[in-house]
Protein backbone atom coordinates (compact mmCIF):
# COMPACT_ATOMS: atom_id res chain seq x y z
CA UNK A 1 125.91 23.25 -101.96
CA UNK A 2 126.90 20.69 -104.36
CA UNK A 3 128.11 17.43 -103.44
CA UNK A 4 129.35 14.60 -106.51
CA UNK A 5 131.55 11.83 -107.23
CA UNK A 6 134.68 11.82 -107.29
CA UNK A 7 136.25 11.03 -111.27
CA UNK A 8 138.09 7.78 -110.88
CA UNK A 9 141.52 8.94 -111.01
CA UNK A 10 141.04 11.47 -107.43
CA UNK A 11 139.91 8.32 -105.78
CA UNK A 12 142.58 6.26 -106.87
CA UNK A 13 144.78 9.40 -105.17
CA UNK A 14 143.34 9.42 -102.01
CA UNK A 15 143.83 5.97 -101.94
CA UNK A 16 147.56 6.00 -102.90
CA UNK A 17 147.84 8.75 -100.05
CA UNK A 18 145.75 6.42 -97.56
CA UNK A 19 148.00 4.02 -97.98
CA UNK A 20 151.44 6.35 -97.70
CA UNK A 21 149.78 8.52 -95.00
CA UNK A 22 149.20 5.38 -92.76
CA UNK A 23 149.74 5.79 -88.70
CA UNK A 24 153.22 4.46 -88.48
CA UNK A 25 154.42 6.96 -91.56
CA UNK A 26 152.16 10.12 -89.53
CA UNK A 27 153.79 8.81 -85.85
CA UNK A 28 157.24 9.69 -87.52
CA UNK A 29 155.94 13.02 -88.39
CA UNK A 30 157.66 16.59 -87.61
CA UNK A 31 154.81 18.51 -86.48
CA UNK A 32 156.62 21.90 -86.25
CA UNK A 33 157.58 21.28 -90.12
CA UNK A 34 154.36 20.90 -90.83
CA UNK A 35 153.10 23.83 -88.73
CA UNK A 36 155.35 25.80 -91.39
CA UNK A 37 154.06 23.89 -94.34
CA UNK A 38 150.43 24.61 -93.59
CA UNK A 39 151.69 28.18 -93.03
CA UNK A 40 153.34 27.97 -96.93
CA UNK A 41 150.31 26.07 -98.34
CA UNK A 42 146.95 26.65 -96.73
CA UNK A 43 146.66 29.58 -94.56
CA UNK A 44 146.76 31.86 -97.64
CA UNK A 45 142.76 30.83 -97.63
CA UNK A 46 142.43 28.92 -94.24
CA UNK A 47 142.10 29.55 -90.36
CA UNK A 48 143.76 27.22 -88.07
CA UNK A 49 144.19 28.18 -84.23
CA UNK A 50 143.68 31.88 -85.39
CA UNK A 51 146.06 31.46 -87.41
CA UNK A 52 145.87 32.27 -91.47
CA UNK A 53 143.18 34.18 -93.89
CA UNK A 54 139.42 33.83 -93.94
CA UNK A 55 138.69 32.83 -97.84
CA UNK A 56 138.18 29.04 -97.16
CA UNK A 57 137.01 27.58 -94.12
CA UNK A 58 138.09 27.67 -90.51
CA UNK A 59 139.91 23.99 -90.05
CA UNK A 60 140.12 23.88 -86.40
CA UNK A 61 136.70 22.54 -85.41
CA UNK A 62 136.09 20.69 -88.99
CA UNK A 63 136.46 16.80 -88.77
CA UNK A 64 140.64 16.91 -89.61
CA UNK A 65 140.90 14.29 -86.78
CA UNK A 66 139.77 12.09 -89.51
CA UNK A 67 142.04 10.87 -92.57
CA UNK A 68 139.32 10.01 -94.74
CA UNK A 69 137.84 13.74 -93.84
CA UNK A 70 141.29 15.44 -94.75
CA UNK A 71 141.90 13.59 -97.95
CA UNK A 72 138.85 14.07 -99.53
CA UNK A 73 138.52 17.72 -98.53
CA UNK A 74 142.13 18.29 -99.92
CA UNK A 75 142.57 15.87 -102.61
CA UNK A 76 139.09 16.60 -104.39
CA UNK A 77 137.95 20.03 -103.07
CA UNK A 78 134.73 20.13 -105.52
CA UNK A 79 133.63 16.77 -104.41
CA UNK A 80 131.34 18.54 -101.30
CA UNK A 81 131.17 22.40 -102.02
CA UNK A 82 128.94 24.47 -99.27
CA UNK A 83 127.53 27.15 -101.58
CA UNK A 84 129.27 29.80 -99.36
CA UNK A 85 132.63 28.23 -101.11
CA UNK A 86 131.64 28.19 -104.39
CA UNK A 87 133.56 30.36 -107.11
CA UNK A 88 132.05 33.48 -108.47
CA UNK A 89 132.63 35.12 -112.23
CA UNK A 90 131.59 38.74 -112.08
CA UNK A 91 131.76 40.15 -115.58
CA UNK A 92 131.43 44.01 -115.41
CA UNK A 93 130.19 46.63 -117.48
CA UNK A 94 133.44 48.16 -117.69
CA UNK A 95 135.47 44.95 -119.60
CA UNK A 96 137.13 43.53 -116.33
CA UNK A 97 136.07 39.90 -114.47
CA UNK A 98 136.24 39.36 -110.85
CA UNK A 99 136.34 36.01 -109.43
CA UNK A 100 135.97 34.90 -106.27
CA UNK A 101 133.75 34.05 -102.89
CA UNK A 102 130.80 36.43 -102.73
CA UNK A 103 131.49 37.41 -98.50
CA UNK A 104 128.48 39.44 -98.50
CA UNK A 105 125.93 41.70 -100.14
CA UNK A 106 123.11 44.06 -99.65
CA UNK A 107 120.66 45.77 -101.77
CA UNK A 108 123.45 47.77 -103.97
CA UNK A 109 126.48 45.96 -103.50
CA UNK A 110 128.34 42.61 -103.74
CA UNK A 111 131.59 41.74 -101.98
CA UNK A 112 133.81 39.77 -103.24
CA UNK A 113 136.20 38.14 -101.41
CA UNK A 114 139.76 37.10 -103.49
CA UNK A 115 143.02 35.74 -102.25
CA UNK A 116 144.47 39.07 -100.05
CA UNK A 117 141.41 41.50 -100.45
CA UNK A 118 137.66 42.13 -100.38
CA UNK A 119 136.50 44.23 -103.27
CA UNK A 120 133.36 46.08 -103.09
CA UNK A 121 131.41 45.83 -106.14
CA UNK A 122 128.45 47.82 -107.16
CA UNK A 123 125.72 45.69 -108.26
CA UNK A 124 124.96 48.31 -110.99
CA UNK A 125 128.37 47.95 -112.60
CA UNK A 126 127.71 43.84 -112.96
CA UNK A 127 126.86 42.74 -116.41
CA UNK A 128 126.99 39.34 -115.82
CA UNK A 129 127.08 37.14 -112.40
CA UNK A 130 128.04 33.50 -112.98
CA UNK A 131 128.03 31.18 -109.90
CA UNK A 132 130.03 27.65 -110.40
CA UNK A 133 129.63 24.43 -108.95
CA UNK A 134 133.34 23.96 -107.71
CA UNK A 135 135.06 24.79 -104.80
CA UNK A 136 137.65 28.12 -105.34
CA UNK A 137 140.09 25.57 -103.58
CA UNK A 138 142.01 24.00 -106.47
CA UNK A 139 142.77 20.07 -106.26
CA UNK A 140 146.19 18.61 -106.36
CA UNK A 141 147.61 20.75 -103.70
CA UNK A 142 149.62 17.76 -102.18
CA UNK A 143 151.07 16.20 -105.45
CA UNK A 144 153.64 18.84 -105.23
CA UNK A 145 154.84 18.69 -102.11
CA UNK A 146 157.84 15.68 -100.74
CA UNK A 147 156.74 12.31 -98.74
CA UNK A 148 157.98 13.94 -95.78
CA UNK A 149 156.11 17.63 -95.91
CA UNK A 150 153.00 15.75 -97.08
CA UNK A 151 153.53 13.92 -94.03
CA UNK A 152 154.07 16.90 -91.55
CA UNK A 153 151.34 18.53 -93.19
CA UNK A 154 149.15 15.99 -92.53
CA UNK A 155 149.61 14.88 -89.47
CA UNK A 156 149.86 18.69 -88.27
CA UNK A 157 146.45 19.33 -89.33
CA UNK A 158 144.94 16.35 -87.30
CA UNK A 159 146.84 17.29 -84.22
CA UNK A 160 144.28 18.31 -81.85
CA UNK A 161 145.76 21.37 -80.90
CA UNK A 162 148.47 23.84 -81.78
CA UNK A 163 152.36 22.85 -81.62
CA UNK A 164 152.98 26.57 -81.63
CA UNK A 165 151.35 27.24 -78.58
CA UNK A 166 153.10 26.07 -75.29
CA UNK A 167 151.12 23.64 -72.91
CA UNK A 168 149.41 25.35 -69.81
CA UNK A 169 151.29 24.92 -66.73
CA UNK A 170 149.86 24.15 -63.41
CA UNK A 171 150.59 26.48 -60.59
């Protein structure tokens, strides 16, 4: 993968939210609202508790316990990129370009996963294949969202389990 610093002005953000994000602003937290937030936002591209699509990572045994972990990973997605997340340009022979996460390949094919589908390329067809060092996650995907659903959203994701699913009962 590729791992680099983060330019000055994504640190400065993760601090800001470090500081706004802090435990008594998470305690206050709805955790159902941000069950549906993370439902609007991430699991387009993420797992969590089986729940969501399979383009990014699974989150639920990743290190979201952890602030520091969270921000980073969200604020500056290209700052650590596994090379099994990294964004691929396939120009074809036929005029169109593809991007997205190559999922898998074998001798003939390629396939590349994109938000909502898998598409099967053949490797034949691929006039040019351009691998890039950032994540396909784009950065800045809490600067649009309120206080208070950066909040839920947040604290949801470092809940160690799922607010969706009842507790167990004892018999």
């Amino acid at each position: 993968g590729v791992i680099r610093t983060s330019p000055e002005f994504l640190s400065k953000r993760k601090e800001e939210l470090r500081v706004e994000l802090n435990p008594s602003s998470l305690s206050k937290a709805d955790l159902k609202r941000g069950s549906s937030v993370y439902d609007q936002q991430c699991s387009g591209c993420h797992q969590l508790y089986g729940r969501g699509g399979n383009l990014g990572p699974d989150l639920t045994g990743s290190g979201r316990s952890n602030l520091d972990y969270l921000l980073e990973n969200i604020v500056d997605p290209n700052s650590a990129v596994s090379a099994d997340y990294r964004m691929n340009v396939l120009s074809l022979k036929d005029g169109r370009v593809l991007s997205g996460m190559i999922a898998g390949q074998d001798r003939n094919s390629l396939t590349l996963r994109m938000p909502g589908s898998d598409t099967v390329v053949s490797k034949s067809m691929v006039e040019k294949r351009e691998t890039l060092s950032h994540s396909i996650m784009p950065a800045g995907l809490l600067d649009h969202l309120s206080g208070e659903g950066r909040r839920d959203l947040i604290a949801y994701l470092m809940n160690p389990s799922d607010v969706l699913t009842p507790p167990h009962k004892d018999k």
